[in-house]
PDB file of N, CA and C in Angstrom:
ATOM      1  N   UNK A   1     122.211 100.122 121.786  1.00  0.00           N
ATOM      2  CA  UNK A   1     121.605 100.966 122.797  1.00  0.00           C
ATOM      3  C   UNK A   1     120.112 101.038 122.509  1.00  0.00           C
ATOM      4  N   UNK A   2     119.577 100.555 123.363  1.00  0.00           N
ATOM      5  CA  UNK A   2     117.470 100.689 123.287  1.00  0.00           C
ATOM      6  C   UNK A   2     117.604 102.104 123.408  1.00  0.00           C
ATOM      7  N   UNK A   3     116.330 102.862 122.878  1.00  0.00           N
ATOM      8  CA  UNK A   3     116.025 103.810 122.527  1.00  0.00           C
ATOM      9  C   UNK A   3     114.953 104.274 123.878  1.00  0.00           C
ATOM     10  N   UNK A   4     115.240 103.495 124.845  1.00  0.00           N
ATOM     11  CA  UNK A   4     114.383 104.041 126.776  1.00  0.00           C
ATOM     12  C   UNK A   4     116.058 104.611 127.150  1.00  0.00           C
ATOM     13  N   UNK A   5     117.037 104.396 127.264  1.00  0.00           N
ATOM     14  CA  UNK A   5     118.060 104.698 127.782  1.00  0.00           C
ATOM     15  C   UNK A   5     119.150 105.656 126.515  1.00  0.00           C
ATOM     16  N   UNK A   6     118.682 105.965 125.120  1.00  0.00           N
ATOM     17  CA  UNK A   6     119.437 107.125 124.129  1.00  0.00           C
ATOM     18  C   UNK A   6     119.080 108.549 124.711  1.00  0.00           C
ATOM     19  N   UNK A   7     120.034 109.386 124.526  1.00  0.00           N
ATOM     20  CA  UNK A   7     119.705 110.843 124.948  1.00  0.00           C
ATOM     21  C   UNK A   7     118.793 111.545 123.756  1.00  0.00           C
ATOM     22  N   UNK A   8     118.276 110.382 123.148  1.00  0.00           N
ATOM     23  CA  UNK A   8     117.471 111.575 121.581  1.00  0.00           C
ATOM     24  C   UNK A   8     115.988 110.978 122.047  1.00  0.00           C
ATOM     25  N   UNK A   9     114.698 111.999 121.245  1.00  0.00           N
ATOM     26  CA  UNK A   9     113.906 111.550 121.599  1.00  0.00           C
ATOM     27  C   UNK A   9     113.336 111.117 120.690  1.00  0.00           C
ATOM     28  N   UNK A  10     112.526 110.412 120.992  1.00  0.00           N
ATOM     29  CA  UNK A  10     112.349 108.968 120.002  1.00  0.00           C
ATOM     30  C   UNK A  10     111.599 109.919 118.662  1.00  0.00           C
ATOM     31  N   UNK A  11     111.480 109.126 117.643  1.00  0.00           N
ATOM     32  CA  UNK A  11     111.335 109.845 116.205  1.00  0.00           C
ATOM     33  C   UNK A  11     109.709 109.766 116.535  1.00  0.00           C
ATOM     34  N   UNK A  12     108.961 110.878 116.194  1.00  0.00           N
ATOM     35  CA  UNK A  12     107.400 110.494 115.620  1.00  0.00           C
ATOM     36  C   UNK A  12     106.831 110.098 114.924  1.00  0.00           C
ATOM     37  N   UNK A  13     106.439 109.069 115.007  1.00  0.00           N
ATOM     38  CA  UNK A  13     105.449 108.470 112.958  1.00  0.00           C
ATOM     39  C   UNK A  13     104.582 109.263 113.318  1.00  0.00           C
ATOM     40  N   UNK A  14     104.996 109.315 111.822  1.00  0.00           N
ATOM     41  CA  UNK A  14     104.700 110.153 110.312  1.00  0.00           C
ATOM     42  C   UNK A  14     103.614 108.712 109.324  1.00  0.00           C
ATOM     43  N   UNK A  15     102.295 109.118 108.966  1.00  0.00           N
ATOM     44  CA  UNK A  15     101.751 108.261 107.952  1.00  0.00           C
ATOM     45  C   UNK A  15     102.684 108.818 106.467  1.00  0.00           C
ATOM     46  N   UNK A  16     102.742 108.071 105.622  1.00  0.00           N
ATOM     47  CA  UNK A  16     103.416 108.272 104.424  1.00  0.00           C
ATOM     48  C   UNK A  16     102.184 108.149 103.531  1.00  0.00           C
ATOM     49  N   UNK A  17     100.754 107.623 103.765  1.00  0.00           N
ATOM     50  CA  UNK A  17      99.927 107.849 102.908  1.00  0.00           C
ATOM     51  C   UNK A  17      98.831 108.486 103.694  1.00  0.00           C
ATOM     52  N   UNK A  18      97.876 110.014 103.231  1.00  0.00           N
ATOM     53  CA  UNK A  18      96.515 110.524 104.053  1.00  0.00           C
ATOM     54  C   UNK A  18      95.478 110.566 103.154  1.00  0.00           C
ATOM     55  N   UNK A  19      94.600 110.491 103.445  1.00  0.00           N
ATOM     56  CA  UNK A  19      93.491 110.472 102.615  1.00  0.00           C
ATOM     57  C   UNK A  19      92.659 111.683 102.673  1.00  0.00           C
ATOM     58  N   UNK A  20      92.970 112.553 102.253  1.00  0.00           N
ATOM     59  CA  UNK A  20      92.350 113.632 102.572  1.00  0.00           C
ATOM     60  C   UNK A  20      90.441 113.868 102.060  1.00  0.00           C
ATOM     61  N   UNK A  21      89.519 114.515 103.116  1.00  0.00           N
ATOM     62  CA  UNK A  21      88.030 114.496 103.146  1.00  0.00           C
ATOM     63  C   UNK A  21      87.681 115.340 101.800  1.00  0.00           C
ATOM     64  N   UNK A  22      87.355 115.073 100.910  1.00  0.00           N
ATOM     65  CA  UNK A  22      87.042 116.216  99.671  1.00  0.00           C
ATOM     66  C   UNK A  22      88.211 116.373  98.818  1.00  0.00           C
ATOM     67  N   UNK A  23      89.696 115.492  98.849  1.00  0.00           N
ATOM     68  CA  UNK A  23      89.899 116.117  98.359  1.00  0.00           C
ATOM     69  C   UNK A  23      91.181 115.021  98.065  1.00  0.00           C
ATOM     70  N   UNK A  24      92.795 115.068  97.563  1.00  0.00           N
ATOM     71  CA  UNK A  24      93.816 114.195  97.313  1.00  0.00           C
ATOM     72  C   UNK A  24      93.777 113.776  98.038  1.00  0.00           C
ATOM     73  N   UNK A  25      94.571 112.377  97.508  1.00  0.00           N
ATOM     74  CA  UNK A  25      95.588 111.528  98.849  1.00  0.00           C
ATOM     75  C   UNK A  25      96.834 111.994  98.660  1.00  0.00           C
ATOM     76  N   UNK A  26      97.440 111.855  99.401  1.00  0.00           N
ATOM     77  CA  UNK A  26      98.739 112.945  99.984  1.00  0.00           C
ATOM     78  C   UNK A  26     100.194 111.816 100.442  1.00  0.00           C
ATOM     79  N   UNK A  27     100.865 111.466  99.413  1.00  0.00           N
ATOM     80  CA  UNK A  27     101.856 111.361  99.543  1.00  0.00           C
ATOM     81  C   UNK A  27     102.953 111.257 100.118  1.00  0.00           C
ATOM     82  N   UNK A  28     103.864 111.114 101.366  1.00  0.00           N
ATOM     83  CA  UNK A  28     105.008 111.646 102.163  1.00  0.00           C
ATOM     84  C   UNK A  28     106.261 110.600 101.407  1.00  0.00           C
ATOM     85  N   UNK A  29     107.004 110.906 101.048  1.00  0.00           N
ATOM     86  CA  UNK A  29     108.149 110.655 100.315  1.00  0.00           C
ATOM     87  C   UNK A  29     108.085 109.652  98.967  1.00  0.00           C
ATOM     88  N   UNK A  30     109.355 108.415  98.869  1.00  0.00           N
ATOM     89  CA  UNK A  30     109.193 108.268  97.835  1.00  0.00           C
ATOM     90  C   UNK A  30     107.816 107.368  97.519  1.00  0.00           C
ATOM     91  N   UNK A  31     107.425 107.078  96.065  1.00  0.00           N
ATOM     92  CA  UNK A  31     106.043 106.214  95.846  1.00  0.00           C
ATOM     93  C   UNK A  31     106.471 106.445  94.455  1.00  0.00           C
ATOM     94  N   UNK A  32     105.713 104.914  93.893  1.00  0.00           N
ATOM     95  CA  UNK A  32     105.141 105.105  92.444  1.00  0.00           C
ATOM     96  C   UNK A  32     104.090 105.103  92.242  1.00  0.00           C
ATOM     97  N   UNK A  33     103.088 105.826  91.260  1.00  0.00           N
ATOM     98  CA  UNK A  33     101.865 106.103  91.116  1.00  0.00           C
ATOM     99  C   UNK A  33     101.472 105.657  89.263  1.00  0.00           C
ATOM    100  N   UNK A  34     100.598 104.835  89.313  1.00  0.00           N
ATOM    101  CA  UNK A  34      99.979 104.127  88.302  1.00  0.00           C
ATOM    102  C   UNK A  34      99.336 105.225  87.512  1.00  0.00           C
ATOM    103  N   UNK A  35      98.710 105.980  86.424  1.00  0.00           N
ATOM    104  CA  UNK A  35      97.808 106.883  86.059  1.00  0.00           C
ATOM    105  C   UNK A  35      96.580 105.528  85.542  1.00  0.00           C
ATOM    106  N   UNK A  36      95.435 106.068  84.830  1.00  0.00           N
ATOM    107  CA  UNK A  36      94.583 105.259  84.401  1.00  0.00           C
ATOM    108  C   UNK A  36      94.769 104.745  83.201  1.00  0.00           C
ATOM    109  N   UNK A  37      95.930 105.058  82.408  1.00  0.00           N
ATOM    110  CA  UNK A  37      96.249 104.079  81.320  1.00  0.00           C
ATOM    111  C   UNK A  37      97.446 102.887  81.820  1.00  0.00           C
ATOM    112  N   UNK A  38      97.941 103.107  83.200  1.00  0.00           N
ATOM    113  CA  UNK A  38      98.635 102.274  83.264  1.00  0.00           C
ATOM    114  C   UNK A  38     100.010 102.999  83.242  1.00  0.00           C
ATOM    115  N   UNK A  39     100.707 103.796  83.192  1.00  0.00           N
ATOM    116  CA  UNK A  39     101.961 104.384  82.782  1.00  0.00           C
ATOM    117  C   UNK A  39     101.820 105.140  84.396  1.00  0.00           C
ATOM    118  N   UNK A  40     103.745 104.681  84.833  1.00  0.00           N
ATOM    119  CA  UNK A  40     104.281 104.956  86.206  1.00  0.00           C
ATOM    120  C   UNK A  40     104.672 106.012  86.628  1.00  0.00           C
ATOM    121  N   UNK A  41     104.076 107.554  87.277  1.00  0.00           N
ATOM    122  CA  UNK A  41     105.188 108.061  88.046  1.00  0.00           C
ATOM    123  C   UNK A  41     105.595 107.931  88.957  1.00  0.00           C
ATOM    124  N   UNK A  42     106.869 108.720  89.203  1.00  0.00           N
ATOM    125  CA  UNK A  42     107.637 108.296  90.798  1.00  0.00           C
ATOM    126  C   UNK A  42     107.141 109.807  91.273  1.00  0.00           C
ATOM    127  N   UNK A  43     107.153 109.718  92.530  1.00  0.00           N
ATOM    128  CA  UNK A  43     107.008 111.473  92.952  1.00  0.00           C
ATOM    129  C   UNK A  43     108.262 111.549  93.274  1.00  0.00           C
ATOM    130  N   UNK A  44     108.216 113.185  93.087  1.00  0.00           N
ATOM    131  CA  UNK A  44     109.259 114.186  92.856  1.00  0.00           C
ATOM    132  C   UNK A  44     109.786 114.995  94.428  1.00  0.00           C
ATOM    133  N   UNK A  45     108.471 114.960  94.959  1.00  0.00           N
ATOM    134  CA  UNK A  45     108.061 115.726  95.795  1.00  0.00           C
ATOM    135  C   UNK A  45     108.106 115.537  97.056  1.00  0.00           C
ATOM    136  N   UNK A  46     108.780 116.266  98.491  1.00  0.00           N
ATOM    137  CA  UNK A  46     108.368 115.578  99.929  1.00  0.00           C
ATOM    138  C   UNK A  46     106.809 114.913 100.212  1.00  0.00           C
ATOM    139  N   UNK A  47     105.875 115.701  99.373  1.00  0.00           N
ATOM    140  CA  UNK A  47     104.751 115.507  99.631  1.00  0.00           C
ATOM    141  C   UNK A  47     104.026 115.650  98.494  1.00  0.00           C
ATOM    142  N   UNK A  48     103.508 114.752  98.045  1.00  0.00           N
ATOM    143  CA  UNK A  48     103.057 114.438  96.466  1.00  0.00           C
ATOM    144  C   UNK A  48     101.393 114.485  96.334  1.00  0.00           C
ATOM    145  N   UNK A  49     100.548 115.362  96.135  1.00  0.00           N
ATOM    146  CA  UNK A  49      98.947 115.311  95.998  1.00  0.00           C
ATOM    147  C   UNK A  49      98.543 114.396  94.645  1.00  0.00           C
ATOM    148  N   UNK A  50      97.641 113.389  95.388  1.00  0.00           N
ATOM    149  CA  UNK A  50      97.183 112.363  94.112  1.00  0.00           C
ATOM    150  C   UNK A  50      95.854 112.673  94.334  1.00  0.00           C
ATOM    151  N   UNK A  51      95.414 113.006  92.660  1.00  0.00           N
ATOM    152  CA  UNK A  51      93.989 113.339  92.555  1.00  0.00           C
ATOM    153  C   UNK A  51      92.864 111.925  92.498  1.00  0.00           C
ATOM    154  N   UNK A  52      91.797 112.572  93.025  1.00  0.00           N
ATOM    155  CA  UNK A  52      90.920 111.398  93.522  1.00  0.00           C
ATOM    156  C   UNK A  52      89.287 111.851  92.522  1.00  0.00           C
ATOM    157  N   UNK A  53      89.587 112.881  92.098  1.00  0.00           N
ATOM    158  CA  UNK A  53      88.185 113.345  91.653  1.00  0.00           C
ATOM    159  C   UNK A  53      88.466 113.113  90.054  1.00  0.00           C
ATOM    160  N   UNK A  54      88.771 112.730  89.666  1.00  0.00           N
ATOM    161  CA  UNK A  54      89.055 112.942  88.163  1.00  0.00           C
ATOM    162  C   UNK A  54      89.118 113.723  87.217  1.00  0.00           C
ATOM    163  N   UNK A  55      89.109 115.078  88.055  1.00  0.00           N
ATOM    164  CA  UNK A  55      88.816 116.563  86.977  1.00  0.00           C
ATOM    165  C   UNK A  55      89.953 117.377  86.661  1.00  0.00           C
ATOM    166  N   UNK A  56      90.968 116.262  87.238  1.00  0.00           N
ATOM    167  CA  UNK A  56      92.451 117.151  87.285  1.00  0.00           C
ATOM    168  C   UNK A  56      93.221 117.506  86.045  1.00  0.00           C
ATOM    169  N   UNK A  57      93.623 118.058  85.250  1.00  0.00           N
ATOM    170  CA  UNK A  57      94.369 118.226  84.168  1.00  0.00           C
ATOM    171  C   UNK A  57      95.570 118.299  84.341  1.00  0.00           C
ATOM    172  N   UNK A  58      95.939 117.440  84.965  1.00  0.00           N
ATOM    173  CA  UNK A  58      97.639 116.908  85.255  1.00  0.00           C
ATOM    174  C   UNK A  58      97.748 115.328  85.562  1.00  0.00           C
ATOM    175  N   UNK A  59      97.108 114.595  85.496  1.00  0.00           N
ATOM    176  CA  UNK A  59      96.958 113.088  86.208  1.00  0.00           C
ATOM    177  C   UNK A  59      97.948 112.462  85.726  1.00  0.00           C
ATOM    178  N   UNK A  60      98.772 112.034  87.015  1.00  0.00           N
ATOM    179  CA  UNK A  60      97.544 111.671  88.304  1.00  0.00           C
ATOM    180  C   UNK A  60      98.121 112.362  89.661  1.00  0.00           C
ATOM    181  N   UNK A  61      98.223 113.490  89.050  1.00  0.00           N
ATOM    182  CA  UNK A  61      98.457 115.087  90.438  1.00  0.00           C
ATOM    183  C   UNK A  61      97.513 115.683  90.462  1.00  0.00           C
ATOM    184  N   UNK A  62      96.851 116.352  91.589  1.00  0.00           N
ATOM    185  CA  UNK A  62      95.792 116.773  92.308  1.00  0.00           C
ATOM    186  C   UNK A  62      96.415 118.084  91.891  1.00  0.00           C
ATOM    187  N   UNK A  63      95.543 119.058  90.592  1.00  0.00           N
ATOM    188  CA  UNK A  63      95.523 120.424  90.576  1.00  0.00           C
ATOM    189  C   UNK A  63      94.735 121.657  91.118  1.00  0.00           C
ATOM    190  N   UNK A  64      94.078 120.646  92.369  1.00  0.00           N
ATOM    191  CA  UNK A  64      92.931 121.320  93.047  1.00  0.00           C
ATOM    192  C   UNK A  64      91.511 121.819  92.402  1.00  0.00           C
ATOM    193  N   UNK A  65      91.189 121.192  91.287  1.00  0.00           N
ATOM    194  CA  UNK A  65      90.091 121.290  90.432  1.00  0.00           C
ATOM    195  C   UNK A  65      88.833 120.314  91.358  1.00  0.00           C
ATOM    196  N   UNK A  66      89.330 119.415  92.237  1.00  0.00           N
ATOM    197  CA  UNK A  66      88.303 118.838  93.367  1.00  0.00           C
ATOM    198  C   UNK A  66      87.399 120.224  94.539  1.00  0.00           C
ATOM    199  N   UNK A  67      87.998 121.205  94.191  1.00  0.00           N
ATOM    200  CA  UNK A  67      87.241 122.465  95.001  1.00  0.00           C
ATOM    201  C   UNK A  67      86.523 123.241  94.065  1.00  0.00           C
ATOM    202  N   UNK A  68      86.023 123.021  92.557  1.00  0.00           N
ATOM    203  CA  UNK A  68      84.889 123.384  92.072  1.00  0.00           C
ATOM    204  C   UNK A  68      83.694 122.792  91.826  1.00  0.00           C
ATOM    205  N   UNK A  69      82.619 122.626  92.447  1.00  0.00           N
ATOM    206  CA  UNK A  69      81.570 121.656  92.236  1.00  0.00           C
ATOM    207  C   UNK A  69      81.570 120.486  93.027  1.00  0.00           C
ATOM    208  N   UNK A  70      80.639 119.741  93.030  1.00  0.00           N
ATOM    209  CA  UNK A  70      80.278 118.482  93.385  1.00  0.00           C
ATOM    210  C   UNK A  70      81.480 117.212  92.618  1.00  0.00           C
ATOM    211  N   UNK A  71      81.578 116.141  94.215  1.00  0.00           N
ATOM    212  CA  UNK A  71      82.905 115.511  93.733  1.00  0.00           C
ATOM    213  C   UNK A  71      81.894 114.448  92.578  1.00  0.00           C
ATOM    214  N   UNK A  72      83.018 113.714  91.551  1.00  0.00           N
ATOM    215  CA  UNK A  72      82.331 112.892  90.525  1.00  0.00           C
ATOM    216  C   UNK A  72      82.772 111.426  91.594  1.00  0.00           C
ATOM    217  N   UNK A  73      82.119 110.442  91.633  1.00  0.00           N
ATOM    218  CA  UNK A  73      82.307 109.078  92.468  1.00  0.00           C
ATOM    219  C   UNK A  73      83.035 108.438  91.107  1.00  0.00           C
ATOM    220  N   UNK A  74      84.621 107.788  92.148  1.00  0.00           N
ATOM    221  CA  UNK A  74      85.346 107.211  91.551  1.00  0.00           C
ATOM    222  C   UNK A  74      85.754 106.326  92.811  1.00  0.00           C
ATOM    223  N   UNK A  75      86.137 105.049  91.992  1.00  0.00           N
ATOM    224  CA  UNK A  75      86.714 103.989  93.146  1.00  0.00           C
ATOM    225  C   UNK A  75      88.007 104.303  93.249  1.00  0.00           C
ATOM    226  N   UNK A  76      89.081 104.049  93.662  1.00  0.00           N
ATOM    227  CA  UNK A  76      90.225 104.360  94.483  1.00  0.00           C
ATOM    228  C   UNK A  76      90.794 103.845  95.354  1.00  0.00           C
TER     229      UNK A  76
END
């Protein structure tokens, strides 16, 4: 059955990766995430914050430490 003639309405995409302005990239289901030595997590989470500023004291999870001060330039 095509999905012009199903009684449901069609699903909405959803991005699974956002890049958020100032601040993580944002996650939507599963992913593995590299840290900077190289060692893998999986997220846990519907929605997983990956830190982009490097000031986080959890990496490589976004503890919102990107909302004190000026961001540090990191490639990504």
């Amino acid at each position: 059955m095509s999905l012009e003639t199903s009684d449901r309405e069609p699903e909405t995409e959803r991005p699974d990766v956002i890049v958020c302005a100032d601040g993580p990239i944002l996650l939507r289901g599963d992913h593995v995430v590299a840290d900077e030595s190289g060692a893998l997590h999986r997220t846990t989470r519907p929605v997983s914050a990956i830190c982009r500023c490097g000031r986080t004291g959890i990496a490589p999870w976004c503890d919102g430490s990107h909302k004190v001060g000026p961001r540090k330039r990191r490639s990504v």
